[in-house]
Protein backbone atom coordinates (compact mmCIF):
# COMPACT_ATOMS: atom_id res chain seq x y z
CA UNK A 1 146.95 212.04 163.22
CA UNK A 2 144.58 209.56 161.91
CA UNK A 3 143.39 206.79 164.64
CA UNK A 4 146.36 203.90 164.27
CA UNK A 5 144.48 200.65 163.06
CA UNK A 6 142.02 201.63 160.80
CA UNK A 7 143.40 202.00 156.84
CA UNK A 8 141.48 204.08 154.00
CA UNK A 9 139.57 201.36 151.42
CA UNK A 10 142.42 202.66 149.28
CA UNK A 11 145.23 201.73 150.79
CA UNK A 12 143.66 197.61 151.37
CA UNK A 13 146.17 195.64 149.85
CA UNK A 14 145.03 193.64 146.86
CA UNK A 15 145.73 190.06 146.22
CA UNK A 16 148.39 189.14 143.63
CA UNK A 17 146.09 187.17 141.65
CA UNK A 18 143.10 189.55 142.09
CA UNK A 19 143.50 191.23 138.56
CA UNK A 20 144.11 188.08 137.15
CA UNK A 21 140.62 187.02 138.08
CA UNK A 22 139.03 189.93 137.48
CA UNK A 23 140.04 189.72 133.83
CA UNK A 24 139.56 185.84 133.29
CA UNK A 25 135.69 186.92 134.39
CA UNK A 26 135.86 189.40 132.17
CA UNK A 27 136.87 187.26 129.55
CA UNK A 28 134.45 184.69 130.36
CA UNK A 29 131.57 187.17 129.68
CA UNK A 30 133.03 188.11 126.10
CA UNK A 31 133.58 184.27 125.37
CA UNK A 32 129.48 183.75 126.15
CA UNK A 33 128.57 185.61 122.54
CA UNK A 34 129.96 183.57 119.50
CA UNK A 35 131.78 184.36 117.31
CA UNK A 36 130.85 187.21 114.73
CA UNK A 37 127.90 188.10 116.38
CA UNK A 38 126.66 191.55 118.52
CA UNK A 39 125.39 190.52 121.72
CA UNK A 40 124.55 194.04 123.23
CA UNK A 41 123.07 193.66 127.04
CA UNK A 42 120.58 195.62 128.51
CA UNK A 43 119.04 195.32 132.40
CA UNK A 44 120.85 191.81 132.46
CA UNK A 45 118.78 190.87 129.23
CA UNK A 46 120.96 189.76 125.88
CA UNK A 47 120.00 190.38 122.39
CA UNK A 48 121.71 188.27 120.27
CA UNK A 49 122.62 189.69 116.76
CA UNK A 50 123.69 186.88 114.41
CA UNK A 51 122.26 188.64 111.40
CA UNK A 52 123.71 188.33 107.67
CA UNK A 53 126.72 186.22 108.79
CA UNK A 54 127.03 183.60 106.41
CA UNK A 55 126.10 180.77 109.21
CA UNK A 56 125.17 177.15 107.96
CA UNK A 57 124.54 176.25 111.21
CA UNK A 58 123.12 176.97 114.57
CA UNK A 59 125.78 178.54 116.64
CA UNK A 60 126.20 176.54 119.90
CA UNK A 61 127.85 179.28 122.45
CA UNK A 62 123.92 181.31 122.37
CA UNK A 63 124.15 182.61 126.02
CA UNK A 64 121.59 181.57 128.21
CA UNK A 65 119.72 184.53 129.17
CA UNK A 66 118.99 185.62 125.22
CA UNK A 67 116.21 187.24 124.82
CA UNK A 68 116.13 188.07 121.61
CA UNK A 69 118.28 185.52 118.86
CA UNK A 70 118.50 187.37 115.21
CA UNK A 71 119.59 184.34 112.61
CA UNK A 72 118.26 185.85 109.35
CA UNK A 73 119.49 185.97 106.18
CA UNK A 74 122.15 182.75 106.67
CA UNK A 75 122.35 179.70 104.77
CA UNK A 76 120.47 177.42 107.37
CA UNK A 77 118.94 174.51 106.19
CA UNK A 78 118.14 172.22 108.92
CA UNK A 79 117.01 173.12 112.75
CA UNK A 80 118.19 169.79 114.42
CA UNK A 81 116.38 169.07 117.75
CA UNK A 82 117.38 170.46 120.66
CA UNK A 83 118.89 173.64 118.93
CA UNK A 84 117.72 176.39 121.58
CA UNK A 85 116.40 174.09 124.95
CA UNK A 86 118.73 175.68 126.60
CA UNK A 87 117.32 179.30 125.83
CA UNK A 88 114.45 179.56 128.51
CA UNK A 89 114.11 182.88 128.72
CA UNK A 90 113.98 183.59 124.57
CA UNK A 91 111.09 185.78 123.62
CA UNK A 92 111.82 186.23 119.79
CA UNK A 93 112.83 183.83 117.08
CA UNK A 94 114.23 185.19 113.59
CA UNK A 95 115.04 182.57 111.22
CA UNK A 96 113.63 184.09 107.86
CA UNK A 97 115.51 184.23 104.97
CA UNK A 98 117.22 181.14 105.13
CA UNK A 99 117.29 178.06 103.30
CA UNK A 100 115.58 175.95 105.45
CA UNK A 101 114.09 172.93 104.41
CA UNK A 102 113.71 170.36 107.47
CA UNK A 103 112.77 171.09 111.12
CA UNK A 104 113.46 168.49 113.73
CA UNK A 105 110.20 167.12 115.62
CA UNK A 106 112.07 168.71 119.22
CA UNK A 107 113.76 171.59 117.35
CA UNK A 108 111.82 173.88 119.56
CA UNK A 109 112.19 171.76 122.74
CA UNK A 110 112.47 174.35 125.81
CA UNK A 111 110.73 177.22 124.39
CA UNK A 112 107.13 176.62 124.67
CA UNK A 113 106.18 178.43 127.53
CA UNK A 114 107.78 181.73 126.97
CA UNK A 115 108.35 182.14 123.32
CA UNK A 116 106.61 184.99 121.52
CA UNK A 117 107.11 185.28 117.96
CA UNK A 118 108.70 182.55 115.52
CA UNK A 119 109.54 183.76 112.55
CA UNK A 120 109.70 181.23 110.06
CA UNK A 121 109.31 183.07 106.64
CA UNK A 122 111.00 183.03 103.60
CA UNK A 123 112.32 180.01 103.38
CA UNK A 124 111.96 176.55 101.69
CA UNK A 125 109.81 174.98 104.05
CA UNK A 126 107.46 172.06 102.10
CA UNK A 127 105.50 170.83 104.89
CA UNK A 128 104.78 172.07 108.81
CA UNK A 129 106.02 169.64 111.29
CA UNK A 130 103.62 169.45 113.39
CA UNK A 131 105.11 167.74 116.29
CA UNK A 132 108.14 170.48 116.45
CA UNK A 133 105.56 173.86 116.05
CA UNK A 134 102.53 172.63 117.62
CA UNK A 135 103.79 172.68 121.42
CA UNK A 136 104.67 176.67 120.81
CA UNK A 137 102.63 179.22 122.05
CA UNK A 138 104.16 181.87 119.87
CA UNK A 139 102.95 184.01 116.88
CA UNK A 140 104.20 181.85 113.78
CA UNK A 141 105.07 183.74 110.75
CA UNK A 142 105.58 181.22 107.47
CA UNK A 143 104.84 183.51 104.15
CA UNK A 144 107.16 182.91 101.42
CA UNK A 145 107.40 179.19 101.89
CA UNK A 146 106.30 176.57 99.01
CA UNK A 147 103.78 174.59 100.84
CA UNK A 148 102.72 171.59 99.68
CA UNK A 149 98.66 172.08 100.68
CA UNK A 150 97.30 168.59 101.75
CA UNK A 151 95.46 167.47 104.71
CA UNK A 152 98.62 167.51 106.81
CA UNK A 153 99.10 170.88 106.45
CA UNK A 154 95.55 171.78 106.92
CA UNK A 155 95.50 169.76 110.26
CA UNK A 156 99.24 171.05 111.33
CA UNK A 157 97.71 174.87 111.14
CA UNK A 158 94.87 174.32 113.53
CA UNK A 159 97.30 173.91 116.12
CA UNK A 160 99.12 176.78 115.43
CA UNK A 161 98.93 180.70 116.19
CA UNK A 162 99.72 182.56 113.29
CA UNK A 163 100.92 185.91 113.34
CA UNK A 164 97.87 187.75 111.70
CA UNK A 165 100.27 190.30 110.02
CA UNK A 166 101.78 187.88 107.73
CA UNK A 167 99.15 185.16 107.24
CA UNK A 168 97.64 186.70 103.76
CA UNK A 169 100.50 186.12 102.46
CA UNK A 170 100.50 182.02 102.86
CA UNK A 171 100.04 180.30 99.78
CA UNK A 172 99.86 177.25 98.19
CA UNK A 173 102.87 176.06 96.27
CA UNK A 174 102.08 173.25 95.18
CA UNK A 175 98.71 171.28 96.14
CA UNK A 176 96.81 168.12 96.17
CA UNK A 177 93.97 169.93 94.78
CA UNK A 178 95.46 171.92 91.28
CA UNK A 179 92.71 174.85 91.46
CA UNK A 180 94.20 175.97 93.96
CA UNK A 181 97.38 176.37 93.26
CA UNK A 182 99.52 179.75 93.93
CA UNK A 183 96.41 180.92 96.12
CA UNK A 184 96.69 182.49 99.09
CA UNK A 185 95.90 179.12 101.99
CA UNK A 186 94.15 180.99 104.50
CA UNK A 187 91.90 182.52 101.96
CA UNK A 188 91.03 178.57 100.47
CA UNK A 189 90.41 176.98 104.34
CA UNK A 190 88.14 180.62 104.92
CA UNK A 191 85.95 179.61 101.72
CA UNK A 192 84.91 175.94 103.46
CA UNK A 193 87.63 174.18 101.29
CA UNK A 194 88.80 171.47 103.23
CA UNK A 195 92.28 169.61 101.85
CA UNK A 196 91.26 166.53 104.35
CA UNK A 197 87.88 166.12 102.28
CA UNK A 198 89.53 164.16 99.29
CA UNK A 199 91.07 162.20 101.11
CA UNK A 200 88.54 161.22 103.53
CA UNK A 201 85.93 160.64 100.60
CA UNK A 202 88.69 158.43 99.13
CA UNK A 203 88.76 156.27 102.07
CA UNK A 204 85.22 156.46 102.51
CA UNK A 205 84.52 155.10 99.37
CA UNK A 206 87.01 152.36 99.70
CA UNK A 207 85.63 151.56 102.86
CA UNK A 208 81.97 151.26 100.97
CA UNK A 209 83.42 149.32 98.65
CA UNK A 210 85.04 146.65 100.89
CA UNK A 211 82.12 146.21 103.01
CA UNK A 212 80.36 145.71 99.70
CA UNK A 213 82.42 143.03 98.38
CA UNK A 214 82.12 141.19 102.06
CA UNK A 215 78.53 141.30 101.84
CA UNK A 216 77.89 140.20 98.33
CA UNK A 217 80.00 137.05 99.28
CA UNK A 218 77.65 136.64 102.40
CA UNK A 219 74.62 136.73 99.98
CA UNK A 220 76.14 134.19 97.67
CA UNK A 221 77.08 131.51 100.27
CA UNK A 222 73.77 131.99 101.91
CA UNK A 223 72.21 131.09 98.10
CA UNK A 224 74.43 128.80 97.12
CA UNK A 225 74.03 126.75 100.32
CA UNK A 226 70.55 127.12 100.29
CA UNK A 227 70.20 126.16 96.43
CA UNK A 228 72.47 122.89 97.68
CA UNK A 229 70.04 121.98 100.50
CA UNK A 230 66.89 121.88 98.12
CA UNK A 231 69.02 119.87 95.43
CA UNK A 232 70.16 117.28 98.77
CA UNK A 233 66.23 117.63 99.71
CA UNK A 234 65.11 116.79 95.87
CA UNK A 235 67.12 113.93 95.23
CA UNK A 236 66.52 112.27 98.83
CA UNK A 237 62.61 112.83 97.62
CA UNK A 238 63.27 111.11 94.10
CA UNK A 239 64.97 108.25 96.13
CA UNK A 240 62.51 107.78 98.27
CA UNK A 241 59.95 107.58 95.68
CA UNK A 242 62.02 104.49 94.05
CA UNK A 243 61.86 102.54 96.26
CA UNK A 244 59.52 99.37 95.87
CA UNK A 245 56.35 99.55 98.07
CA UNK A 246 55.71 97.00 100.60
CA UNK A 247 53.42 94.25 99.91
CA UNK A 248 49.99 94.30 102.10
CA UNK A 249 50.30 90.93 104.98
CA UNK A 250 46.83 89.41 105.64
CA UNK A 251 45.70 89.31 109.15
CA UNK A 252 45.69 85.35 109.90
CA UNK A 253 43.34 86.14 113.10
CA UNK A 254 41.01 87.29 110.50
CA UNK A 255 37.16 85.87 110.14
CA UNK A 256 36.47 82.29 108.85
CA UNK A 257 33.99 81.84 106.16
């Protein structure tokens, strides 16, 4: 006979409501991946699989400790600020193959310090904003856009790291300079073509131009006034000179003949 007092863990009784919790934490796990999407786990680390599902926008139930967020191949068109700050431990970005054409200025709010790779590409992004992308210190891949190539653009890039796989295949879409036109970017800003020289010759020349125009007002006040002084001086001559002389006054102290 066992000793009296002590009961096997199997034979503890178990609170009524003890299932009941069990499950609602079960079900609170489940609820953390939205809806549609794979969210496989692995050594407490979530990939989040949200490829191919028709989305139009940013799901808002992400869990927190995402790793890795797959959101290819939708129909996003606009990353509104704030989409992923709460995503602090997110390593890998996929939004190619969208339709994006806008990025918030705080879009990427949260994930500077531990985001790897951005991907960006295929999609109808015009012009790099640089105040959303430039904080990031993650490979960014953005072939397959139509860029607009201006000085913005050239200036937005030297603050970013591009992922040297894909950057070849950055062109220009459209331009401010025609020639170059449907060529690859990198390849243009490698040659010495800068996209910021037009436009800083433009304002150079303007400035020239300006200071010019001040100048050549300076030089013709300076004559004119000086032309106007000689006439006063002339005439105040001329007057002077027509004016009678005064007669001669004999000295009455003078010498007696």
């Amino acid at each position: 006979m066992g000793p009296v007092g002590k009961q096997s863990p199997s034979s503890l009784p178990v609170p009524a409501g003890g299932s009941c919790l069990i499950l609602f934490f079960c079900l609170r796990l489940g609820a953390s991946c939205p809806q549609s999407c794979q969210c496989p786990e692995h050594a407490g680390a979530v990939a989040v699989h949200c490829s191919s599902r028709g989305l139009q926008e940013i799901p808002k139930d992400i869990p927190a400790n995402a790793v890795l967020l797959k959101l290819d191949a939708n129909q996003l068109s606009h990353i509104p600020n704030g989409a992923f700050q709460h995503l602090h431990q997110l390593k890998e970005l996929d939004l190619s193959q969208n339709i994006i054409e806008t990025i918030g200025p705080a879009a990427f709010s949260g994930l500077a310090g531990g985001l790897r790779l951005l991907d960006l590409s295929r999609n109808r992004i015009r012009r790099i904003p640089k105040d959303a992308l430039g904080k990031l210190s993650a490979k960014v891949r953005l072939s397959h856009n139509p860029l607009h190539c201006e000085c913005a653009l050239q200036e937005a890039l030297w603050e970013l790291k591009l992922d040297p796989e894909s950057v070849d295949e950055i062109a220009c879409h459209t331009a401010a300079q025609e020639e170059f036109v449907g060529k690859p970017l990198i390849q243009a800003l490698d040659s010495g073509v800068s996209f910021c020289g037009t436009h800083h010759k433009t304002t150079d020349v303007a400035m020239l131009v300006t200071m010019f125009g001040w100048f050549a007002m300076v030089i013709t006040y300076v004559v004119y006034y000086v032309r106007q002084n000689q006439e006063d001086a002339r005439r105040h001559l001329e007057y002077l000179k027509s004016l009678p002389s005064a007669p001669v006054s004999k000295d009455p102290t003078g010498p007696v003949p």
